[in-house]
N, C-alpha and C. Protein backbone atom coordinates (compact mmCIF):
# COMPACT_ATOMS: atom_id res chain seq x y z
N UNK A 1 0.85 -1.17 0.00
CA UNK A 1 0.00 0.00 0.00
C UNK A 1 0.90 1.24 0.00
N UNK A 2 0.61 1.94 -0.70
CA UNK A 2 1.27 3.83 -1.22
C UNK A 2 0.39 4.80 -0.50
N UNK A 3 1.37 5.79 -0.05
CA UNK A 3 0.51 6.77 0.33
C UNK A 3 0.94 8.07 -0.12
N UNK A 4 0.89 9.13 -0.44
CA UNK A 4 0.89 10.13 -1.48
C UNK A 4 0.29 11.34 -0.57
N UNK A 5 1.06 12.47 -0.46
CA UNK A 5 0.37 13.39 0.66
C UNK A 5 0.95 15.09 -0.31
N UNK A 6 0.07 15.63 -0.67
CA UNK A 6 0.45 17.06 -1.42
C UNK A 6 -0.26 18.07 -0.56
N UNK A 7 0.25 19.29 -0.63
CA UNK A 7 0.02 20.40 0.36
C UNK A 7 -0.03 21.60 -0.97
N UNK A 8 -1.13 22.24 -0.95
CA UNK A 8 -0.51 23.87 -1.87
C UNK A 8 -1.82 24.90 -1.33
N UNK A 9 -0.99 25.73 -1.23
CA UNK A 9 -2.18 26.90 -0.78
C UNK A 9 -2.36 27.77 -1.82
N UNK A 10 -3.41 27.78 -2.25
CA UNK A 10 -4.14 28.71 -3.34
C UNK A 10 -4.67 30.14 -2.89
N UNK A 11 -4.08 31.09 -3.84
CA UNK A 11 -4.47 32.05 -3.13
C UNK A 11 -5.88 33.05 -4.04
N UNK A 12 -6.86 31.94 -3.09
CA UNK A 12 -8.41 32.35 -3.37
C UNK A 12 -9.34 32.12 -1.78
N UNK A 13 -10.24 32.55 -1.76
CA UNK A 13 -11.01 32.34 -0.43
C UNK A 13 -11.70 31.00 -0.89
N UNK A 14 -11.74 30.45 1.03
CA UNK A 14 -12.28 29.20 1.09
C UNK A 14 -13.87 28.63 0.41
N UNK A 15 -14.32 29.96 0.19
CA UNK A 15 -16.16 30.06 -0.57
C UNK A 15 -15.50 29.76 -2.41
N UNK A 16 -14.35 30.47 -2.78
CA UNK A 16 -14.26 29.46 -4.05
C UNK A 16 -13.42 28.77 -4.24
N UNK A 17 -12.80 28.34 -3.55
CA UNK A 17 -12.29 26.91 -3.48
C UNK A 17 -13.34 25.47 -3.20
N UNK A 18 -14.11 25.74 -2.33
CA UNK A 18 -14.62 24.33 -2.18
C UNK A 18 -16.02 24.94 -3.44
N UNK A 19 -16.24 25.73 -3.58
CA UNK A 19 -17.13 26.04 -4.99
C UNK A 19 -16.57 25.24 -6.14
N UNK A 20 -14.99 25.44 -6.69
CA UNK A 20 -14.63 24.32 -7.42
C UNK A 20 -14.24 23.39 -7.57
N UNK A 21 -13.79 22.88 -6.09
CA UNK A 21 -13.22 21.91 -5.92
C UNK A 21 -14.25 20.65 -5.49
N UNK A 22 -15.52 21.04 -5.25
CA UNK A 22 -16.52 20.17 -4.73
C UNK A 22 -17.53 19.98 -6.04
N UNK A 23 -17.13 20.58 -6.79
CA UNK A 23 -18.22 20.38 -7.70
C UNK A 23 -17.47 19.09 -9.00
N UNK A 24 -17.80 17.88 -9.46
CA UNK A 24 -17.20 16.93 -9.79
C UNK A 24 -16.99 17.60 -11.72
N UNK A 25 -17.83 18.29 -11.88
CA UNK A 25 -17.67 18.31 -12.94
C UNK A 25 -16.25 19.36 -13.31
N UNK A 26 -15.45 20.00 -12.08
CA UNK A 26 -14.47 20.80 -12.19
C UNK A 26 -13.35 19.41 -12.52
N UNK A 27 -13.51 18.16 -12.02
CA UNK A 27 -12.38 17.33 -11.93
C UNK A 27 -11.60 17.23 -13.23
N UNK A 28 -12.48 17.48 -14.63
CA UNK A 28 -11.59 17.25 -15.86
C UNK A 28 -10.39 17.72 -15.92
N UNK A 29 -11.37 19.84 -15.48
CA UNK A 29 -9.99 20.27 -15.35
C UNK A 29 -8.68 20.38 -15.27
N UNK A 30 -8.44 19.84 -14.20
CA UNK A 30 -7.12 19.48 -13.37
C UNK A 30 -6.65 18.35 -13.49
N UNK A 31 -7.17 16.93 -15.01
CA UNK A 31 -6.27 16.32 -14.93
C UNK A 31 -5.94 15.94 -16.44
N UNK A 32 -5.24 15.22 -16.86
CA UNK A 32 -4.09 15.68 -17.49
C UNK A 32 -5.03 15.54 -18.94
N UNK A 33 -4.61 15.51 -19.67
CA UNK A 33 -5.31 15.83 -21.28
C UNK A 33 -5.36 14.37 -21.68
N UNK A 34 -4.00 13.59 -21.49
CA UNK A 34 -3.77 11.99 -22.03
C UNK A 34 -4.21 10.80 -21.29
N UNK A 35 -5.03 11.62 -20.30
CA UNK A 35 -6.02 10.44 -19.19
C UNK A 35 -7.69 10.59 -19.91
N UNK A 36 -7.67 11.44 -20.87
CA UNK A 36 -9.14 11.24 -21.62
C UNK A 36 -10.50 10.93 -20.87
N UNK A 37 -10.05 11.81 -19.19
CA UNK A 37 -10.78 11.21 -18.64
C UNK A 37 -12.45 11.91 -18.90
N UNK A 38 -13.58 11.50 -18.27
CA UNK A 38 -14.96 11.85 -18.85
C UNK A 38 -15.74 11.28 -17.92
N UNK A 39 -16.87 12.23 -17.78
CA UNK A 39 -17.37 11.40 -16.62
C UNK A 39 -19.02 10.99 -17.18
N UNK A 40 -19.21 9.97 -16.82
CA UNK A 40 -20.60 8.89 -17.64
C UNK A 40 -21.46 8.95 -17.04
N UNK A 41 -21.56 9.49 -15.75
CA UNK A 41 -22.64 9.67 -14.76
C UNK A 41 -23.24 10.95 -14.59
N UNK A 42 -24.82 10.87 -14.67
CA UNK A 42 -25.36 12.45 -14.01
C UNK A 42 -24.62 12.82 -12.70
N UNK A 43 -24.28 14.26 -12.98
CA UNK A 43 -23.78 14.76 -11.17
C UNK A 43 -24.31 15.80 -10.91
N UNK A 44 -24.25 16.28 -10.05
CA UNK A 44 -24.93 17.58 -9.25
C UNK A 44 -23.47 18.32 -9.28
N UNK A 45 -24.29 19.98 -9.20
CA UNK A 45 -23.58 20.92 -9.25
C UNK A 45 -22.30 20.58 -8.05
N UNK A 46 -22.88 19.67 -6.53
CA UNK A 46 -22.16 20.19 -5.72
C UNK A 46 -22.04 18.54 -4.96
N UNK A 47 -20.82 17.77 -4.91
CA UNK A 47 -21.23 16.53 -4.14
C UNK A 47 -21.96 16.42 -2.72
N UNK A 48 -22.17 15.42 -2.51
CA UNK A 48 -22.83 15.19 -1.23
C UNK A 48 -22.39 13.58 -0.81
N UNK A 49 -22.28 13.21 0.52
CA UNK A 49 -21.90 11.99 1.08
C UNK A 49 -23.19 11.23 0.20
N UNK A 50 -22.40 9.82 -0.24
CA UNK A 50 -23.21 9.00 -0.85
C UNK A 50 -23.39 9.09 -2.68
N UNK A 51 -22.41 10.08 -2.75
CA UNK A 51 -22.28 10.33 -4.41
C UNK A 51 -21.41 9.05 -5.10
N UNK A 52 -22.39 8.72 -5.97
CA UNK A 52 -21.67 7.47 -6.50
C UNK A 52 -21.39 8.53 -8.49
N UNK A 53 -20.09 8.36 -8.44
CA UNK A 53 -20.16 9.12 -10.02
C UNK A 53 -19.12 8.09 -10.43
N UNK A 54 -19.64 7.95 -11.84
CA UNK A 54 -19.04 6.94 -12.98
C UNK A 54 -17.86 7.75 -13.87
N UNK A 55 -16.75 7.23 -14.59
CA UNK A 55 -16.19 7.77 -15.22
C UNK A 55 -15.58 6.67 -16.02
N UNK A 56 -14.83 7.11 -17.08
CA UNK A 56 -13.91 6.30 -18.22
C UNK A 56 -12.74 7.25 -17.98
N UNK A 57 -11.63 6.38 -17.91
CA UNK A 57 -10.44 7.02 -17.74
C UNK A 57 -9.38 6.36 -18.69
N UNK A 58 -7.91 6.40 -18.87
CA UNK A 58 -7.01 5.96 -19.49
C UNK A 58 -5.41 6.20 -18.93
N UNK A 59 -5.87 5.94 -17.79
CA UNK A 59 -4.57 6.15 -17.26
C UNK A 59 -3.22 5.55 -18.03
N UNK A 60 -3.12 4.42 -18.61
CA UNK A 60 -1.62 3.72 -19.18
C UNK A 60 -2.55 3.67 -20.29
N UNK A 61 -1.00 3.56 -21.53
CA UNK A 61 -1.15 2.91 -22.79
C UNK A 61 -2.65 3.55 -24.11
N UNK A 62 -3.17 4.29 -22.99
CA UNK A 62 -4.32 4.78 -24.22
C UNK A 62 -6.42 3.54 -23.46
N UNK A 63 -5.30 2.44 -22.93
CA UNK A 63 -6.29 1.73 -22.27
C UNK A 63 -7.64 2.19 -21.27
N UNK A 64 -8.88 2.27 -21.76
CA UNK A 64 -10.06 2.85 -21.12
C UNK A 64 -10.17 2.09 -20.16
N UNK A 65 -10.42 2.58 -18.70
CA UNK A 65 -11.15 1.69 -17.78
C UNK A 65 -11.94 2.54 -16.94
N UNK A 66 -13.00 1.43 -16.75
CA UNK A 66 -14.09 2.27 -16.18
C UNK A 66 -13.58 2.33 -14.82
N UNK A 67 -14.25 3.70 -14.24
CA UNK A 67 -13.64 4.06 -12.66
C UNK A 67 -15.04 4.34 -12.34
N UNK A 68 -15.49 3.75 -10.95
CA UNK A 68 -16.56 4.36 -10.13
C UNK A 68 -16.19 4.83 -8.88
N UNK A 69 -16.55 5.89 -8.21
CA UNK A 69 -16.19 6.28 -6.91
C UNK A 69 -17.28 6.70 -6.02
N UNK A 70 -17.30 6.71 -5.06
CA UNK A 70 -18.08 6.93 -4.12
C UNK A 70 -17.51 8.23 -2.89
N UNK A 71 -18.38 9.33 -2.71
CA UNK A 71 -17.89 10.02 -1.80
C UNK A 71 -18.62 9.49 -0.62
N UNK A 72 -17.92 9.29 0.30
CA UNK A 72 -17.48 8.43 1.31
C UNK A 72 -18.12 9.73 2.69
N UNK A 73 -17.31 10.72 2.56
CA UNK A 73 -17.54 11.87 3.39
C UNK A 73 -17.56 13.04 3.13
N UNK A 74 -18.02 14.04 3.12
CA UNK A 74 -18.20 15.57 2.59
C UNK A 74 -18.84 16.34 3.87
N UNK A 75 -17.85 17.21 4.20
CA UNK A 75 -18.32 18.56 5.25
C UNK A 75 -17.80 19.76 4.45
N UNK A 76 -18.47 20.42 4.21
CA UNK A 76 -18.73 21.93 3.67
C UNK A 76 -17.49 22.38 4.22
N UNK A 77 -16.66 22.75 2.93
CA UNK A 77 -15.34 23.82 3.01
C UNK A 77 -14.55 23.43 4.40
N UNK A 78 -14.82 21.94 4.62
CA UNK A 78 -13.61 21.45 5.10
C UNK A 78 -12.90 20.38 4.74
N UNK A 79 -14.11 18.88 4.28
CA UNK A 79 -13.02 17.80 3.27
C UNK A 79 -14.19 17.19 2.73
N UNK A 80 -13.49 16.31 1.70
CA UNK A 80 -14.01 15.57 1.16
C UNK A 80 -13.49 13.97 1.40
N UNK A 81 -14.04 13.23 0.89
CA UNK A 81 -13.40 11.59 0.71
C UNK A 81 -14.10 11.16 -0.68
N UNK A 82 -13.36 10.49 -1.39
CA UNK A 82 -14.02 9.65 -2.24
C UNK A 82 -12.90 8.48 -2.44
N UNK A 83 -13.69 7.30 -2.61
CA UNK A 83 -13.59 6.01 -2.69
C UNK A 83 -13.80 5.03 -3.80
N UNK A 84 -12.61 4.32 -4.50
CA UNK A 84 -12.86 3.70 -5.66
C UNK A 84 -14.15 2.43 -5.14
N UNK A 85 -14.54 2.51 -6.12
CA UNK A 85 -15.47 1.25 -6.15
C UNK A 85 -15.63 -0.02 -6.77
N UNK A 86 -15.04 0.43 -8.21
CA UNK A 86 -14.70 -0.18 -9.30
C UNK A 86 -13.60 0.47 -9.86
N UNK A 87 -12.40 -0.09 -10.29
CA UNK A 87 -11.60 0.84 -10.92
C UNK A 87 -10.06 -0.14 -10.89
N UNK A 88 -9.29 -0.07 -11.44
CA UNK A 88 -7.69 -0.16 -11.25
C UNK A 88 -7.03 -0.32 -10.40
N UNK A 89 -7.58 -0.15 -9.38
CA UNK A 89 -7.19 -0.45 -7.68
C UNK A 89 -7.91 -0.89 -7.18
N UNK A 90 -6.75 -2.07 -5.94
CA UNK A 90 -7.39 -2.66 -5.13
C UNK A 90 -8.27 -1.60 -4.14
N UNK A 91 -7.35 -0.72 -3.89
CA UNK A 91 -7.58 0.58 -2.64
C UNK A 91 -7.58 1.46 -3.16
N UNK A 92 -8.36 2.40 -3.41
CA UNK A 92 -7.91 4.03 -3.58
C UNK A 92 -8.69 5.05 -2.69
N UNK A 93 -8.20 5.49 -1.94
CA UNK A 93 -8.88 6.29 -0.83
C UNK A 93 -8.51 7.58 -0.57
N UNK A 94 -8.93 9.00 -1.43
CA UNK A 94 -8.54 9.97 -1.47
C UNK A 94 -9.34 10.83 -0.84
N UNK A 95 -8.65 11.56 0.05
CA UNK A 95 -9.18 12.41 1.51
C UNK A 95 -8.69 14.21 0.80
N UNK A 96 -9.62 14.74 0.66
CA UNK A 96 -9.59 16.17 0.20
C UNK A 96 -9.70 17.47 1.21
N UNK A 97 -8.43 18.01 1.76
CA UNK A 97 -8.77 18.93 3.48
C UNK A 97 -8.61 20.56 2.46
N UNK A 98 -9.41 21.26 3.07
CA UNK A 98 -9.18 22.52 2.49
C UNK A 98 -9.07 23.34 3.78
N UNK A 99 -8.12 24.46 4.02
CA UNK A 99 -8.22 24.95 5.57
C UNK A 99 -8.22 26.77 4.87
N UNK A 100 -8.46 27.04 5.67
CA UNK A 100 -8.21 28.78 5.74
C UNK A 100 -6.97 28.88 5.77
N UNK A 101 -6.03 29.86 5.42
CA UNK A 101 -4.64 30.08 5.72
C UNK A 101 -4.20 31.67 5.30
N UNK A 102 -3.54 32.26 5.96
CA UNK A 102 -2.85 33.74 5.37
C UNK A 102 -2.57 33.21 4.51
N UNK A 103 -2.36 34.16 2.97
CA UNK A 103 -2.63 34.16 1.86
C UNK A 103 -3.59 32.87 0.83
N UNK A 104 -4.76 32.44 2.01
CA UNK A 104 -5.84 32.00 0.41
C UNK A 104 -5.74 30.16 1.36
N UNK A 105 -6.50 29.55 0.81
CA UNK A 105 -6.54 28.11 1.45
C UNK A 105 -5.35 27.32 0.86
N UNK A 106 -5.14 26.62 2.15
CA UNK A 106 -4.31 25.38 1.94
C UNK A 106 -5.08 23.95 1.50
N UNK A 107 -4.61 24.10 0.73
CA UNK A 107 -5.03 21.91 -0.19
C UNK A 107 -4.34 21.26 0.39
N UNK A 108 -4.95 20.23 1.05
CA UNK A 108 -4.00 19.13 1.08
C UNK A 108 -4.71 17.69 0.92
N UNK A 109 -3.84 16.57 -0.33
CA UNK A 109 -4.46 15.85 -0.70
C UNK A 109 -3.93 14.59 -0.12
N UNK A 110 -4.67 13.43 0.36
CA UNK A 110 -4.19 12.48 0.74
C UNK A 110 -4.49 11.12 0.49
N UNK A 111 -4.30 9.98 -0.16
CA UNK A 111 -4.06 9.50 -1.34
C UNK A 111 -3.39 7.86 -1.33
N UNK A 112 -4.44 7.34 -0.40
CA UNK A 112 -3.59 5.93 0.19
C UNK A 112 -4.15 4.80 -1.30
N UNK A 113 -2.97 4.17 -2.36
CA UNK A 113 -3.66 3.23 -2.85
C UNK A 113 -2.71 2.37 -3.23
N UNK A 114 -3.17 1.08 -3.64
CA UNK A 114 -2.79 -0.34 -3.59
C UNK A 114 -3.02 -0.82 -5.02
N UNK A 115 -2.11 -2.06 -5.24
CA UNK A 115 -2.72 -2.52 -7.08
C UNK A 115 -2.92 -3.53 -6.57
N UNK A 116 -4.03 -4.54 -7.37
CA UNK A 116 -4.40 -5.82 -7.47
C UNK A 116 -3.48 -6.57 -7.85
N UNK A 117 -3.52 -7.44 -7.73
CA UNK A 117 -2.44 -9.13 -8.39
C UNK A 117 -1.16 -9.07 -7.36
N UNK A 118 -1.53 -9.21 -6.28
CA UNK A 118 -0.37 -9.76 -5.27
C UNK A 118 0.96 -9.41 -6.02
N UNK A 119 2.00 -10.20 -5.98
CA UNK A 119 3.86 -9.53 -6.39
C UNK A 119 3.33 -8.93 -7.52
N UNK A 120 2.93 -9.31 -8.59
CA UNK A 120 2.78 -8.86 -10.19
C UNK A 120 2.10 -7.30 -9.82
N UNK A 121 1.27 -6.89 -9.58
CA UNK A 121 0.62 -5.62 -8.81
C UNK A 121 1.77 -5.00 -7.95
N UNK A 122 2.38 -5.13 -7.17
CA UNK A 122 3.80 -4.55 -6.66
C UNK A 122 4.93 -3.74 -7.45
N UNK A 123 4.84 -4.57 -8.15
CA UNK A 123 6.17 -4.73 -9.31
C UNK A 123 5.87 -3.53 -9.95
N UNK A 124 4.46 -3.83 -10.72
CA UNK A 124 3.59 -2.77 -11.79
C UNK A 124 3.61 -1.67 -10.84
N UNK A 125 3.60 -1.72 -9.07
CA UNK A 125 3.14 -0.54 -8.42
C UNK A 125 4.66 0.39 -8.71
N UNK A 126 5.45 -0.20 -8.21
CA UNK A 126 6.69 0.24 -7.90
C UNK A 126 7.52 0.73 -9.37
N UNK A 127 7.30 -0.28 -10.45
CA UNK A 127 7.80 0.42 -11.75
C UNK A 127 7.06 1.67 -12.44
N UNK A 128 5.76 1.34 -12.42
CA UNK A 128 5.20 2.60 -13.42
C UNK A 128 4.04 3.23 -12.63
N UNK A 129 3.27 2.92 -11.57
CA UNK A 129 2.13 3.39 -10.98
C UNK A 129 2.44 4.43 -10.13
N UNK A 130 3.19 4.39 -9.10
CA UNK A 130 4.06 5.38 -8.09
C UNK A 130 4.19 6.83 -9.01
N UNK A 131 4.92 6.44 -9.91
CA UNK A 131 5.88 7.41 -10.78
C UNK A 131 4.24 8.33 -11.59
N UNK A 132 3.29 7.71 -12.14
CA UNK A 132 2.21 7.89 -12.77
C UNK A 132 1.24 8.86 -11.96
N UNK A 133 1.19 8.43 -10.16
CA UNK A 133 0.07 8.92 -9.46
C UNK A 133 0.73 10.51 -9.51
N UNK A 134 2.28 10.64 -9.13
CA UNK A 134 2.98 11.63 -8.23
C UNK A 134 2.73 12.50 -9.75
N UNK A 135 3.28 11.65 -10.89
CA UNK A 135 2.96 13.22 -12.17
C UNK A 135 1.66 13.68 -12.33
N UNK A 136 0.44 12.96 -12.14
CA UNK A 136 -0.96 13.50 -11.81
C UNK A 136 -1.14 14.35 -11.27
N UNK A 137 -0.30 14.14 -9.95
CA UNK A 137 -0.74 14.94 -8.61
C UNK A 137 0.01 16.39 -9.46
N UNK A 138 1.44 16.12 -9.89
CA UNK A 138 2.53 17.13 -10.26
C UNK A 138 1.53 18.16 -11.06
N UNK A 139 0.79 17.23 -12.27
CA UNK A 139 0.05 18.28 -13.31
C UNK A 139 -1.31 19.17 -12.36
N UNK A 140 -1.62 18.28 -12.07
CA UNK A 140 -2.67 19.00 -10.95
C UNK A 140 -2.28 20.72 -10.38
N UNK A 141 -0.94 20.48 -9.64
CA UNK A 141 -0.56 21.81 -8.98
C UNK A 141 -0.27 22.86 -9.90
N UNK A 142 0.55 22.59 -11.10
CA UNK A 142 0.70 23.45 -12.00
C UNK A 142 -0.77 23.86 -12.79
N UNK A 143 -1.78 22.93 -12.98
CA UNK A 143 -3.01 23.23 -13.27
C UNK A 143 -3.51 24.19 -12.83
N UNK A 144 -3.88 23.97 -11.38
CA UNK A 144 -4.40 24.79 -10.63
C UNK A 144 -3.78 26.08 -10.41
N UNK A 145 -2.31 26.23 -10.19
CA UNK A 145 -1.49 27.72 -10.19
C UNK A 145 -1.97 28.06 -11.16
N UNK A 146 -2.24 27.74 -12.49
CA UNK A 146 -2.78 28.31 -14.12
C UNK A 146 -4.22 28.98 -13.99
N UNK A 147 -4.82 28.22 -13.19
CA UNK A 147 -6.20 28.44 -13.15
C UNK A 147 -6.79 30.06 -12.15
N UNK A 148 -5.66 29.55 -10.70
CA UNK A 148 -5.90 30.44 -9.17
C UNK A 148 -4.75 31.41 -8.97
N UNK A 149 -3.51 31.41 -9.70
CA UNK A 149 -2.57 31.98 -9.04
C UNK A 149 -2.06 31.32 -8.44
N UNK A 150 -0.29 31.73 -8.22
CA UNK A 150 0.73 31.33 -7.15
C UNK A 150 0.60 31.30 -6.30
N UNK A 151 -0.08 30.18 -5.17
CA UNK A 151 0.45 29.87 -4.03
C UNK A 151 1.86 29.77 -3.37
N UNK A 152 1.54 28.60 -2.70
CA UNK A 152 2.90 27.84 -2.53
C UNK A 152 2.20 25.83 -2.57
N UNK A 153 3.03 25.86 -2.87
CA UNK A 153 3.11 24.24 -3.13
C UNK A 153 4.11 23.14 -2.73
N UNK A 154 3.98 22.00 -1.90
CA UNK A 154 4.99 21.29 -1.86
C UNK A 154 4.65 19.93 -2.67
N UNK A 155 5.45 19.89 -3.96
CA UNK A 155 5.48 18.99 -4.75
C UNK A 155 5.67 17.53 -4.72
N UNK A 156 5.12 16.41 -4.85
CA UNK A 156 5.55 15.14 -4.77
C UNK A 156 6.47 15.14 -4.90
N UNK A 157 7.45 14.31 -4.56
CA UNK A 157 8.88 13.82 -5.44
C UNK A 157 8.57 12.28 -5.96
């Protein structure tokens, strides 16, 4: 099991941050162009605990796989959770904290997940999946600086 922890403070107030960051249909946004990702499910402007949303993604090779997630937990402009259901992972459990901070909210994303197929799933984790999540996360921050302005950010390695 991987765990993946990013920090960046955006400098916007906490009313539009969780304005775009809670709303699922902002997720294209922020991720990368060659994940083709799309989402197949009706969603609401704004999640709520118990949101089940469908998507097609392509994370490796051009290969579509369907991803379902479930938000797990949601408190207003403080976090989120959502939870694979179906998808590429054994585990994927991504915890979304947004805080108040001098200059604009702090993000911080947290990001525990696992591959299927015992050693063969390891191997795949440790050669190309690791390296795959952290440039996601990487395009993400530069996304978002494009979108909100310079924060500060502490980058995966």
């Amino acid at each position: 099991m991987k765990q993946l922890v990013t920090r960046q403070v955006v400098p916007i107030s906490l009313d539009e941050a969780w304005t775009f960051f809670s709303s699922p249909r902002n997720l294209s946004k922020i991720t990368p162009d060659y994940m083709n990702f799309r989402i197949t499910s009706d969603v609401p402007d704004v999640m709520y605990e118990g949101l089940i949303i469908t998507y097609n993604v392509s994370p490796v090779l051009g290969i579509s796989v369907k991803w379902v997630t479930e938000i797990s937990h949601a408190k207003s402009k403080t976090m989120f959770v959502d939870n694979q259901l179906v998808g590429p992972y054994s585990l994927w459990h991504h915890q979304h904290h947004f805080k108040e901070v001098e200059g604009g909210v702090e993000m911080t994303d947290i990001v525990t997940y696992k591959m299927p197929y015992g050693v063969l799933g390891r191997l795949l984790e440790l050669l190309v999946v690791n390296k795959k999540v952290k440039a996601i996360f990487s395009y993400r921050t530069k996304k978002i600086e494009e979108l909100f302005g310079i924060g500060s950010a502490v980058v995966p390695k």
